[in-house]
C-alpha atoms as a PDB file:
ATOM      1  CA  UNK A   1       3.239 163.246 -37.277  1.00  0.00           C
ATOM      2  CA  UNK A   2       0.250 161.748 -39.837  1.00  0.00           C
ATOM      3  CA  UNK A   3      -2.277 159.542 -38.588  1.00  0.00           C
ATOM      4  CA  UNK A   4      -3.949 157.902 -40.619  1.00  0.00           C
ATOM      5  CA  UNK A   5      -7.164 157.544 -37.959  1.00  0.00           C
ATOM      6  CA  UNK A   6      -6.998 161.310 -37.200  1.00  0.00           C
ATOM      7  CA  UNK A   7      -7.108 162.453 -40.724  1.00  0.00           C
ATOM      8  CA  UNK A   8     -10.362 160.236 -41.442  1.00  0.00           C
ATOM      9  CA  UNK A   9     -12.010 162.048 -38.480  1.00  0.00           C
ATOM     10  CA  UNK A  10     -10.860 164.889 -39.474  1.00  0.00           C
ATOM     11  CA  UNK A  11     -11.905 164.280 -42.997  1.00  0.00           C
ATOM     12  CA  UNK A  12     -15.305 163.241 -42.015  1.00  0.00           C
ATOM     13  CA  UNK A  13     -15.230 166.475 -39.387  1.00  0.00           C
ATOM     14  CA  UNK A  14     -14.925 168.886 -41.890  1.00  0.00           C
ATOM     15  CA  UNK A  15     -17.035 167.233 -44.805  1.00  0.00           C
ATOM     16  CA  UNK A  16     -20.556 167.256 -41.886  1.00  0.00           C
ATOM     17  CA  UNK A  17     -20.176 170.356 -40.293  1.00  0.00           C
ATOM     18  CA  UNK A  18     -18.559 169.065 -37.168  1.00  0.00           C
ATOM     19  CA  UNK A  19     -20.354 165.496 -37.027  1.00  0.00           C
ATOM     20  CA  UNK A  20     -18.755 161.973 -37.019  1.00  0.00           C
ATOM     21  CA  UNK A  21     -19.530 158.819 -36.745  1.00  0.00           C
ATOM     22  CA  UNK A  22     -17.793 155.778 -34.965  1.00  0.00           C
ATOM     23  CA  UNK A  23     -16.820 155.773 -31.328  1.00  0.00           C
ATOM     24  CA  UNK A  24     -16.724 159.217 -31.788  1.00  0.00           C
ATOM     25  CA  UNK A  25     -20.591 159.952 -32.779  1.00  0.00           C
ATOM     26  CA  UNK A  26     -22.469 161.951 -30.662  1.00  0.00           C
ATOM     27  CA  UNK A  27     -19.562 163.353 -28.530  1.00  0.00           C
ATOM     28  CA  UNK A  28     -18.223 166.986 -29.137  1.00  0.00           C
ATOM     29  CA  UNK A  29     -15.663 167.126 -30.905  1.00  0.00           C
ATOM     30  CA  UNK A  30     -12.972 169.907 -31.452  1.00  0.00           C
ATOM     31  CA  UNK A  31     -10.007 169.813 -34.143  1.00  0.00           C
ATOM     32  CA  UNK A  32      -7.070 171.612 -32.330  1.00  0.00           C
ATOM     33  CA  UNK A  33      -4.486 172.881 -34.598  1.00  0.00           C
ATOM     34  CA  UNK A  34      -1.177 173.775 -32.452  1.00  0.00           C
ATOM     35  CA  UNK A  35       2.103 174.841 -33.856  1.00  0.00           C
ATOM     36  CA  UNK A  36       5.458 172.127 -32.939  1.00  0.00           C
ATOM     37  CA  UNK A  37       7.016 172.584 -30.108  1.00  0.00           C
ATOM     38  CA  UNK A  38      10.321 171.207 -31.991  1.00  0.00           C
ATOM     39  CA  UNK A  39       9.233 171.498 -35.683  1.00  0.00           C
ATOM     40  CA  UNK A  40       7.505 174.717 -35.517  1.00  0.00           C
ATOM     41  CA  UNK A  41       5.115 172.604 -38.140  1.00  0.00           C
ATOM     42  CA  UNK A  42       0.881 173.045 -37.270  1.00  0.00           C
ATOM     43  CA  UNK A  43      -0.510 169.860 -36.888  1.00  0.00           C
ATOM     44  CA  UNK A  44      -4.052 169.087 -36.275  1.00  0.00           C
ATOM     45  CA  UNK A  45      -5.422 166.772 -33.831  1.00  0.00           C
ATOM     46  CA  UNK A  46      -9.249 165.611 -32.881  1.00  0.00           C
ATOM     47  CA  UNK A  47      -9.968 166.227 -28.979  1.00  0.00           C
ATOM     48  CA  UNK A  48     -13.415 165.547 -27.419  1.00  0.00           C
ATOM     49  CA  UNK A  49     -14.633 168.887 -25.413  1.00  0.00           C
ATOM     50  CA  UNK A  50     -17.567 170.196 -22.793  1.00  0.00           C
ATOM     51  CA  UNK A  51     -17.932 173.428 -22.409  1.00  0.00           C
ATOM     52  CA  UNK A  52     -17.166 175.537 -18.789  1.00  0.00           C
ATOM     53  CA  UNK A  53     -18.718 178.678 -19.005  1.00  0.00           C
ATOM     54  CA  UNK A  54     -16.610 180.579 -21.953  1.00  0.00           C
ATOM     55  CA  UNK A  55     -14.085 177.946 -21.748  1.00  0.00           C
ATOM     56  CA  UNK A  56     -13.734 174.542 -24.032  1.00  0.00           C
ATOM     57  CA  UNK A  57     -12.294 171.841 -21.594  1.00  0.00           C
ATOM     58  CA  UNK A  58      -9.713 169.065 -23.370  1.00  0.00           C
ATOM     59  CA  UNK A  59      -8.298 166.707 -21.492  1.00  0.00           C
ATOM     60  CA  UNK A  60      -4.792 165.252 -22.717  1.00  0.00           C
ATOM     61  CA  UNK A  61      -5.637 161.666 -22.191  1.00  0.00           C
ATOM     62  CA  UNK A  62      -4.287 159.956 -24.855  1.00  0.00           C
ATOM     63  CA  UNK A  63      -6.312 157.139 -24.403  1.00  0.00           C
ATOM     64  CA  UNK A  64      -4.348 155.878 -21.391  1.00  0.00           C
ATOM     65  CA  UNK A  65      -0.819 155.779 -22.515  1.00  0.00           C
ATOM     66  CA  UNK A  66       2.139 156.684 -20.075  1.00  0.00           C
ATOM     67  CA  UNK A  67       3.119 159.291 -21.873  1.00  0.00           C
ATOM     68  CA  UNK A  68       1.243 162.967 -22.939  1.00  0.00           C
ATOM     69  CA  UNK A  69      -0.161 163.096 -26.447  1.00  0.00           C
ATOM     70  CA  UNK A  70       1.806 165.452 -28.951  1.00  0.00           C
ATOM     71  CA  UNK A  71      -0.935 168.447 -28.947  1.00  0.00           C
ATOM     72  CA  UNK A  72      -0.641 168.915 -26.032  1.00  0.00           C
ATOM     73  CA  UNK A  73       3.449 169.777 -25.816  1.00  0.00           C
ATOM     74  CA  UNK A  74       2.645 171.620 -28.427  1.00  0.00           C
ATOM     75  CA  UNK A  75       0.231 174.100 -26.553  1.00  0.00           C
ATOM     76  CA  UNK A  76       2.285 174.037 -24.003  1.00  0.00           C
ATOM     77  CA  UNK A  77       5.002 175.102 -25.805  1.00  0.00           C
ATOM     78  CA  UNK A  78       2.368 177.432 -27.888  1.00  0.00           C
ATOM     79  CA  UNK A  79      -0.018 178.030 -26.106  1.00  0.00           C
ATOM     80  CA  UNK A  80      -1.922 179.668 -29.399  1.00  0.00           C
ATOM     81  CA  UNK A  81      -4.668 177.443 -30.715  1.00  0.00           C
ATOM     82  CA  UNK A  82      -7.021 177.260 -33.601  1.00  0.00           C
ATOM     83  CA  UNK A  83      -9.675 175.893 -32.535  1.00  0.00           C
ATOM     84  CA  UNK A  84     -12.523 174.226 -35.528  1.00  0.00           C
ATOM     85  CA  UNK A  85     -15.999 173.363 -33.766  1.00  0.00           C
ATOM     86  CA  UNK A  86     -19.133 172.513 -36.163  1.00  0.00           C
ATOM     87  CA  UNK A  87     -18.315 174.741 -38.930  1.00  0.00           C
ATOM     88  CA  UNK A  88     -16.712 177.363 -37.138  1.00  0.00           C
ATOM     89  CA  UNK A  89     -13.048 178.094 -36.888  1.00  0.00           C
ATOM     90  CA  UNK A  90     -11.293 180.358 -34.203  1.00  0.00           C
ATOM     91  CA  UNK A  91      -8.518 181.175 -32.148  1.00  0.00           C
ATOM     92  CA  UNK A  92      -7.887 180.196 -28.520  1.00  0.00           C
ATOM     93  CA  UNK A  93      -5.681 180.636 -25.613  1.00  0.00           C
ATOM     94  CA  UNK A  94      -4.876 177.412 -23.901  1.00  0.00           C
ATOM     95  CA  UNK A  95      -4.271 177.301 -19.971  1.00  0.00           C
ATOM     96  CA  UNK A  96      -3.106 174.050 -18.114  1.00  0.00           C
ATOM     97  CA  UNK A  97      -5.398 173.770 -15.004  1.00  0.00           C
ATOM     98  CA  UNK A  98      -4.005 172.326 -11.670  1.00  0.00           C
ATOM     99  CA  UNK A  99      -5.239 171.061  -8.593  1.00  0.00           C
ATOM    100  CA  UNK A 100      -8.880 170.963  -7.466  1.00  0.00           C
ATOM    101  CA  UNK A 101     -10.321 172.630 -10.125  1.00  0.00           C
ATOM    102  CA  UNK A 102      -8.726 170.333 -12.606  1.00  0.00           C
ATOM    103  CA  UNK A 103      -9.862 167.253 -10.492  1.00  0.00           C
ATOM    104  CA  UNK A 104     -13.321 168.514 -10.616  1.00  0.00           C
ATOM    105  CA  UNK A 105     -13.109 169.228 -14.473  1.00  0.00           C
ATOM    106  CA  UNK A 106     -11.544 165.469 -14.827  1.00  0.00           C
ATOM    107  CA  UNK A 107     -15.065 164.471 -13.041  1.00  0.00           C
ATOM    108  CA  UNK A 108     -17.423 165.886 -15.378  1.00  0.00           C
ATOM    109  CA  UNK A 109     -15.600 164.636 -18.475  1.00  0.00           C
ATOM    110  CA  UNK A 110     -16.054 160.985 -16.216  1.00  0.00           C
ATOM    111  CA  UNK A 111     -19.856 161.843 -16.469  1.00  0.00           C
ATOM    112  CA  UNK A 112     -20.000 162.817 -20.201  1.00  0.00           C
ATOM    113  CA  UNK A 113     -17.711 159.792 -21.678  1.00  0.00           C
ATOM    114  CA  UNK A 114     -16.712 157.326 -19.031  1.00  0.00           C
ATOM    115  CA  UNK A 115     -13.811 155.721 -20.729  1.00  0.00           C
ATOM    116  CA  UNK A 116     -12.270 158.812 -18.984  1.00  0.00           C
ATOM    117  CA  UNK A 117     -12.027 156.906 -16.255  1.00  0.00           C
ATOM    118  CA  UNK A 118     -10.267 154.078 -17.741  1.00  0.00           C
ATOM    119  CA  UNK A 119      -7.746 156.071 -19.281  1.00  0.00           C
ATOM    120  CA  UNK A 120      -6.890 157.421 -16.031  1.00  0.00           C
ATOM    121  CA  UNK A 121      -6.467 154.188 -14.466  1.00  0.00           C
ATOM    122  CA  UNK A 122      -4.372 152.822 -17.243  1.00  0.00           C
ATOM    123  CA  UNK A 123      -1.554 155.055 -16.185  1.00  0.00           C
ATOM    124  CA  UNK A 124       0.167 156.647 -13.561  1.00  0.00           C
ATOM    125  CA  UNK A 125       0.693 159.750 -15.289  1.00  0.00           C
ATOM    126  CA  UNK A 126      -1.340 162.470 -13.505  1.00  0.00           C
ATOM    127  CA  UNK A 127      -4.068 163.191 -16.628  1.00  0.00           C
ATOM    128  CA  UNK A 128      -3.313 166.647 -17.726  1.00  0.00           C
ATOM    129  CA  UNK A 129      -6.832 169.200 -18.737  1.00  0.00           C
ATOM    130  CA  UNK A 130      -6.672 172.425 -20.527  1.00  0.00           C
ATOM    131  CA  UNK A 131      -9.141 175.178 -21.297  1.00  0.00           C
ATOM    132  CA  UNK A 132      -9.046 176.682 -24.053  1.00  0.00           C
ATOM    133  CA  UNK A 133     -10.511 180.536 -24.221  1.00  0.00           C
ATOM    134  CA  UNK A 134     -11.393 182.677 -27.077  1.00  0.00           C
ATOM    135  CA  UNK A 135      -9.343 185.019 -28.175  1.00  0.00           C
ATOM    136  CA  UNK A 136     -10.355 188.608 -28.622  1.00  0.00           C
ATOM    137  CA  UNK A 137     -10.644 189.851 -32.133  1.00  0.00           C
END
Protein backbone atom coordinates (compact mmCIF):
# COMPACT_ATOMS: atom_id res chain seq x y z
CA UNK A 1 0.00 0.00 0.00
CA UNK A 2 1.65 3.74 -0.99
CA UNK A 3 2.23 6.21 1.54
CA UNK A 4 2.71 9.14 0.67
CA UNK A 5 4.85 10.02 4.16
CA UNK A 6 6.94 6.82 3.73
CA UNK A 7 7.98 7.47 0.23
CA UNK A 8 9.27 11.14 1.20
CA UNK A 9 11.45 9.45 3.88
CA UNK A 10 12.33 7.13 1.81
CA UNK A 11 13.06 9.58 -0.90
CA UNK A 12 15.05 11.75 1.32
CA UNK A 13 16.75 8.23 2.77
CA UNK A 14 18.16 7.30 -0.29
CA UNK A 15 19.05 10.84 -1.83
CA UNK A 16 21.63 11.49 1.89
CA UNK A 17 23.09 8.33 2.33
CA UNK A 18 20.79 7.16 5.05
CA UNK A 19 20.04 10.70 6.75
CA UNK A 20 16.64 12.47 7.27
CA UNK A 21 15.33 15.11 8.66
CA UNK A 22 11.98 15.72 10.62
CA UNK A 23 10.93 13.72 13.63
CA UNK A 24 12.98 11.30 12.20
CA UNK A 25 16.56 13.21 12.26
CA UNK A 26 19.10 11.85 14.19
CA UNK A 27 17.48 8.39 14.84
CA UNK A 28 18.67 5.23 12.85
CA UNK A 29 16.85 4.50 10.42
CA UNK A 30 16.45 1.23 8.31
CA UNK A 31 14.24 0.84 4.99
CA UNK A 32 12.87 -2.79 5.24
CA UNK A 33 11.75 -4.17 2.03
CA UNK A 34 9.51 -7.47 2.72
CA UNK A 35 7.66 -9.42 0.15
CA UNK A 36 3.29 -9.55 0.74
CA UNK A 37 2.12 -11.88 2.71
CA UNK A 38 -1.19 -11.83 0.38
CA UNK A 39 0.12 -9.96 -2.73
CA UNK A 40 3.43 -11.50 -2.97
CA UNK A 41 4.24 -7.59 -4.02
CA UNK A 42 7.80 -6.04 -2.07
CA UNK A 43 6.95 -3.09 -0.40
CA UNK A 44 9.24 -0.90 1.46
CA UNK A 45 8.74 0.55 4.75
CA UNK A 46 11.00 3.04 7.11
CA UNK A 47 11.65 1.37 10.70
CA UNK A 48 13.86 3.06 13.36
CA UNK A 49 16.69 0.40 14.60
CA UNK A 50 19.62 -0.10 17.50
CA UNK A 51 21.83 -2.47 17.04
CA UNK A 52 22.23 -5.92 19.49
CA UNK A 53 25.38 -7.35 18.87
CA UNK A 54 25.08 -8.67 15.01
CA UNK A 55 21.47 -8.13 15.18
CA UNK A 56 19.30 -4.85 13.97
CA UNK A 57 16.34 -4.60 16.52
CA UNK A 58 12.75 -3.18 14.91
CA UNK A 59 10.06 -2.94 16.86
CA UNK A 60 6.49 -3.21 15.10
CA UNK A 61 4.95 -0.31 16.86
CA UNK A 62 3.05 1.33 14.52
CA UNK A 63 2.91 4.31 16.35
CA UNK A 64 0.37 2.98 18.85
CA UNK A 65 -2.40 1.65 16.78
CA UNK A 66 -4.38 -1.59 17.84
CA UNK A 67 -3.45 -3.31 15.17
CA UNK A 68 0.34 -4.61 13.72
CA UNK A 69 1.80 -2.53 10.92
CA UNK A 70 1.85 -4.29 7.37
CA UNK A 71 5.83 -5.07 7.36
CA UNK A 72 5.67 -6.77 9.78
CA UNK A 73 2.93 -9.66 8.49
CA UNK A 74 4.88 -9.54 5.84
CA UNK A 75 8.15 -10.87 7.56
CA UNK A 76 6.30 -12.96 9.28
CA UNK A 77 4.92 -14.45 6.51
CA UNK A 78 8.57 -13.93 4.75
CA UNK A 79 10.69 -13.84 6.92
CA UNK A 80 13.44 -12.70 4.04
CA UNK A 81 14.37 -9.06 4.31
CA UNK A 82 16.34 -6.50 2.46
CA UNK A 83 17.54 -4.51 4.62
CA UNK A 84 19.01 -0.54 3.24
CA UNK A 85 21.11 1.21 6.14
CA UNK A 86 23.26 4.49 5.16
CA UNK A 87 24.16 3.53 1.76
CA UNK A 88 24.35 0.00 2.15
CA UNK A 89 21.87 -2.58 1.06
CA UNK A 90 21.64 -6.29 2.32
CA UNK A 91 19.79 -9.21 3.11
CA UNK A 92 18.42 -10.30 6.50
CA UNK A 93 16.72 -12.99 8.35
CA UNK A 94 14.01 -11.72 10.58
CA UNK A 95 13.17 -13.57 14.00
CA UNK A 96 10.14 -12.53 16.26
CA UNK A 97 11.55 -12.38 19.87
CA UNK A 98 9.32 -13.41 22.89
CA UNK A 99 9.31 -13.08 26.42
CA UNK A 100 12.05 -11.54 28.58
CA UNK A 101 14.40 -10.93 26.12
CA UNK A 102 11.93 -9.05 24.04
CA UNK A 103 10.81 -7.03 27.18
CA UNK A 104 14.32 -6.09 27.76
CA UNK A 105 14.88 -5.15 23.98
CA UNK A 106 11.39 -3.04 24.26
CA UNK A 107 13.44 -1.16 27.24
CA UNK A 108 16.34 -0.01 25.43
CA UNK A 109 14.37 1.22 22.41
CA UNK A 110 12.35 3.25 25.65
CA UNK A 111 15.90 4.73 26.33
CA UNK A 112 16.89 5.61 22.70
CA UNK A 113 13.35 7.25 21.52
CA UNK A 114 10.87 7.47 24.33
CA UNK A 115 7.73 7.83 22.37
CA UNK A 116 8.24 4.00 22.60
CA UNK A 117 6.70 4.17 25.55
CA UNK A 118 3.70 5.95 24.48
CA UNK A 119 3.02 3.77 21.74
CA UNK A 120 2.92 0.98 24.05
CA UNK A 121 0.51 2.52 26.27
CA UNK A 122 -1.77 3.56 23.50
CA UNK A 123 -2.73 -0.02 22.97
CA UNK A 124 -3.33 -3.19 24.37
CA UNK A 125 -1.74 -5.07 21.76
CA UNK A 126 1.39 -6.74 23.22
CA UNK A 127 4.22 -4.56 21.00
CA UNK A 128 5.79 -7.08 18.79
CA UNK A 129 10.20 -6.70 18.21
CA UNK A 130 12.16 -8.45 15.62
CA UNK A 131 15.84 -8.87 14.88
CA UNK A 132 16.88 -8.91 11.92
CA UNK A 133 20.39 -10.93 11.11
CA UNK A 134 22.59 -10.88 8.17
CA UNK A 135 22.47 -13.26 5.88
CA UNK A 136 25.48 -15.21 4.76
CA UNK A 137 26.72 -14.54 1.30
Amino acid sequence: MANEFNDQIIAEFRANKGKVGGMFEGANLVLLTTTGAKSGNRTTSPVMYFEDGDRYIVIASYAGADHNPAWYHNLRANPEVTAEIGTETFEVEAEVVEGEERDELYARMVEIAPGFAEYQAKTTRRIPVVALRRRAA
